[in-house]
C-alpha atoms as a PDB file:
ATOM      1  CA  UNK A   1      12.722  50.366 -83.955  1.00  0.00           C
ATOM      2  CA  UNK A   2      14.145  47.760 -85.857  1.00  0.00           C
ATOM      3  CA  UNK A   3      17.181  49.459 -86.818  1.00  0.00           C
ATOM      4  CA  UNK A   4      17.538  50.765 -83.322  1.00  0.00           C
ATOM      5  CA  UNK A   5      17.245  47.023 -82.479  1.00  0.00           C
ATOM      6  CA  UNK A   6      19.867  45.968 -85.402  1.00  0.00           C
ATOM      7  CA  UNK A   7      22.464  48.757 -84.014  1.00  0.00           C
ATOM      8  CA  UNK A   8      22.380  47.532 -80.260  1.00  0.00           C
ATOM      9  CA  UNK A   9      23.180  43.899 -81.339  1.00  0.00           C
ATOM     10  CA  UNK A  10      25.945  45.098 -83.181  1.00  0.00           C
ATOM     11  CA  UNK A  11      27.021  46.612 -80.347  1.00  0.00           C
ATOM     12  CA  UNK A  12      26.928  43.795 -78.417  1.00  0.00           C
ATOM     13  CA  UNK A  13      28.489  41.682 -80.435  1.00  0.00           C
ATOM     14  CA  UNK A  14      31.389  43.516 -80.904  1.00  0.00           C
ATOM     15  CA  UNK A  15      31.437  43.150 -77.136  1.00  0.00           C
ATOM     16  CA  UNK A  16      31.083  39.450 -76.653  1.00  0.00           C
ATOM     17  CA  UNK A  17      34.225  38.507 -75.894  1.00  0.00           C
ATOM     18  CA  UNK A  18      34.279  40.388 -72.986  1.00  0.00           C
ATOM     19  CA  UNK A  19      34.796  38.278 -69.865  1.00  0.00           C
ATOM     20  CA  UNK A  20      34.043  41.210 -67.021  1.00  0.00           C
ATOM     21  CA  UNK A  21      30.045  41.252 -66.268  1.00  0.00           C
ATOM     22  CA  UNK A  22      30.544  44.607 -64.197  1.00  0.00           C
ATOM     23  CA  UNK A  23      32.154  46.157 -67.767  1.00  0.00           C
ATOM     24  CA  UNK A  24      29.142  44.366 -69.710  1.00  0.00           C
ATOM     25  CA  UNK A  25      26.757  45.814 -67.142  1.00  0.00           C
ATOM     26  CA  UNK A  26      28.420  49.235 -67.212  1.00  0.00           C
ATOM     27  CA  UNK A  27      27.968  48.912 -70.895  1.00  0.00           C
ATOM     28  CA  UNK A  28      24.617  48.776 -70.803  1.00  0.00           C
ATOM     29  CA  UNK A  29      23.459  51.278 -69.061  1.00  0.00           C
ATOM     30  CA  UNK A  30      25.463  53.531 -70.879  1.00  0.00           C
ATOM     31  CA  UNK A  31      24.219  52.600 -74.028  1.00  0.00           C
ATOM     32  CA  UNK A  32      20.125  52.629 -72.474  1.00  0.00           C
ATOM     33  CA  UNK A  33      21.247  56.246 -71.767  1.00  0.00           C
ATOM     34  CA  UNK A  34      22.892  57.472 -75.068  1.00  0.00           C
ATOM     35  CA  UNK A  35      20.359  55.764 -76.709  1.00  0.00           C
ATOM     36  CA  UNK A  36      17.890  58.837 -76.783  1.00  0.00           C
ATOM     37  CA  UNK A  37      20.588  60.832 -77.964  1.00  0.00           C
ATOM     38  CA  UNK A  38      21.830  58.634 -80.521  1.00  0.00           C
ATOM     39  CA  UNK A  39      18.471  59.509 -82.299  1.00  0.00           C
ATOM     40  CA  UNK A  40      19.253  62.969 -82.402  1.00  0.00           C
ATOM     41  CA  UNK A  41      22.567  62.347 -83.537  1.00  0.00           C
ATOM     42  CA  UNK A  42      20.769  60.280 -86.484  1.00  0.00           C
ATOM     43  CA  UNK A  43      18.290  63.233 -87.542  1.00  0.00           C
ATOM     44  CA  UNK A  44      21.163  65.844 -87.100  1.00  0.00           C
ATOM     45  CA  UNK A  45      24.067  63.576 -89.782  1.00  0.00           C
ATOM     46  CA  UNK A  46      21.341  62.435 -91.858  1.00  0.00           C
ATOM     47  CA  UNK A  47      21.966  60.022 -94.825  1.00  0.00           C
ATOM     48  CA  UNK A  48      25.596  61.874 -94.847  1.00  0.00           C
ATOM     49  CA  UNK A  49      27.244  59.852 -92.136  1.00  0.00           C
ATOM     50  CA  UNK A  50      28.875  56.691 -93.783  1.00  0.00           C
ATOM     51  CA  UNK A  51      27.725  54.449 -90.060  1.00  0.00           C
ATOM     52  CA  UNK A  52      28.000  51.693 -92.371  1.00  0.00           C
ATOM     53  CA  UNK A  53      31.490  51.452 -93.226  1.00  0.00           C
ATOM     54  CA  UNK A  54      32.261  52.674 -89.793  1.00  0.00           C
ATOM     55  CA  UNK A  55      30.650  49.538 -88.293  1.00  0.00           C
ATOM     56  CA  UNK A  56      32.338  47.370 -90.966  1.00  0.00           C
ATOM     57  CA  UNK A  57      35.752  48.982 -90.027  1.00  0.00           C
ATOM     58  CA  UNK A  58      34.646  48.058 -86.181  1.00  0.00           C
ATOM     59  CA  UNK A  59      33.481  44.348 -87.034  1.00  0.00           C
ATOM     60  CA  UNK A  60      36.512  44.138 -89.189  1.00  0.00           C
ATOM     61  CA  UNK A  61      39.168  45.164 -86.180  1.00  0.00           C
ATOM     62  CA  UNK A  62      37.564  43.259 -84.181  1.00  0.00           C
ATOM     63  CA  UNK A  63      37.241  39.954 -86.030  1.00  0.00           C
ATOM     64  CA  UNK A  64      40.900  40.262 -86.210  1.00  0.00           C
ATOM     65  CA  UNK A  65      42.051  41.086 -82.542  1.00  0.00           C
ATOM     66  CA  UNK A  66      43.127  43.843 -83.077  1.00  0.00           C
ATOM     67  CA  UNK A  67      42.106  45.707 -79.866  1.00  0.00           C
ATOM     68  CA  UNK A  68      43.544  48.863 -80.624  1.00  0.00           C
ATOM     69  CA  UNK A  69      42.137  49.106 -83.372  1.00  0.00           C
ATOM     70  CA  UNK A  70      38.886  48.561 -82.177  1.00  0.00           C
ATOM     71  CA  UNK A  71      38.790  50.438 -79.470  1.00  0.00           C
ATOM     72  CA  UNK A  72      40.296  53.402 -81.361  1.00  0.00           C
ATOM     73  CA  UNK A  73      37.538  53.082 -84.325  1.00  0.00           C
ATOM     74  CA  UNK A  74      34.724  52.701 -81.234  1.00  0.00           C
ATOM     75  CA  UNK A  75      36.005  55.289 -79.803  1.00  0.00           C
ATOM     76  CA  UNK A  76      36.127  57.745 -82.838  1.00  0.00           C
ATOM     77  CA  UNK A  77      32.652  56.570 -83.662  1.00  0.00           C
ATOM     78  CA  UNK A  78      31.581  57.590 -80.062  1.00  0.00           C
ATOM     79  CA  UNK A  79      33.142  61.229 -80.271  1.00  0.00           C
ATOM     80  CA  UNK A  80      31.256  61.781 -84.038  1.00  0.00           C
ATOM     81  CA  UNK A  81      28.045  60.660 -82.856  1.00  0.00           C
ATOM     82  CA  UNK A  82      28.631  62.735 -79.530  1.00  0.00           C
ATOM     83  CA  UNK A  83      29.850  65.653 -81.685  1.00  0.00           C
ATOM     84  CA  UNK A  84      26.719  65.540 -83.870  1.00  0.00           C
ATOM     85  CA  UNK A  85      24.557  65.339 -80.279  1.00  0.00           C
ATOM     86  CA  UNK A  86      25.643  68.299 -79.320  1.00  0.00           C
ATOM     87  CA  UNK A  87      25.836  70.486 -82.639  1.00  0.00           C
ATOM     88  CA  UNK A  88      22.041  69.570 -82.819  1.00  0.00           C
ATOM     89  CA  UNK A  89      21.609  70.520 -79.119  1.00  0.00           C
ATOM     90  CA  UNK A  90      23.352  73.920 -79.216  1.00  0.00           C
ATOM     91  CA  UNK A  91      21.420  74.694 -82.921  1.00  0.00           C
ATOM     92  CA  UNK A  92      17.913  74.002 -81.120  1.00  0.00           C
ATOM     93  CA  UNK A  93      19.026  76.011 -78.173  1.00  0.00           C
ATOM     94  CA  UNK A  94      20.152  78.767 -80.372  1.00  0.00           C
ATOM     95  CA  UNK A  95      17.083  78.455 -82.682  1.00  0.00           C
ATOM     96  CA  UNK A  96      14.687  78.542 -78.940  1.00  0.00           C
ATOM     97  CA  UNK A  97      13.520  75.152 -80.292  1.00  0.00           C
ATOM     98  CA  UNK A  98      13.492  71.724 -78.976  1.00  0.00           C
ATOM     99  CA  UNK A  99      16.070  69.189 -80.868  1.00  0.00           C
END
């Protein structure tokens, strides 16, 4: 929980210069939603997925304006934890398990 805590600040942060409330509010409900599968997405890279250095790369962009940057590295980071999401959906469907 903490972590899970730690991870959405983050998150927001990156975000706080953002001057559009709809786009903040759109934000978050997205990210209530993808939370859940987030956690899968955590069990399924395990301690092989450097999130670390990807959030560092993230802060780092965005620290320095550079919004293409950012919003290419967020973006990327998106797609892997969507990618890992679904290989751990389509391995628990395949093994007639729940993920």
């Amino acid at each position: 929980p903490e972590g899970m805590a730690l991870h959405a600040q983050f998150h927001k942060a990156v975000l706080a210069g953002c001057e559009s409330p709809a786009l903040l509010r759109i934000w978050q409900a997205l990210y209530e939603m993808a939370e859940r599968y987030r956690a899968i997405a955590v069990r399924q890279a395990g301690p092989s997925r450097p999130v670390a250095d990807e959030h560092d790369r993230i802060a780092k962009a965005a620290l320095d304006r550079d919004v293409d940057a950012a919003a290419t590295l967020l973006t990327n980071h998106i797609e892997r934890t969507a990618a890992l999401v679904r290989d751990a959906i389509l391995k628990a469907s395949a093994d007639g398990g729940n993920c």
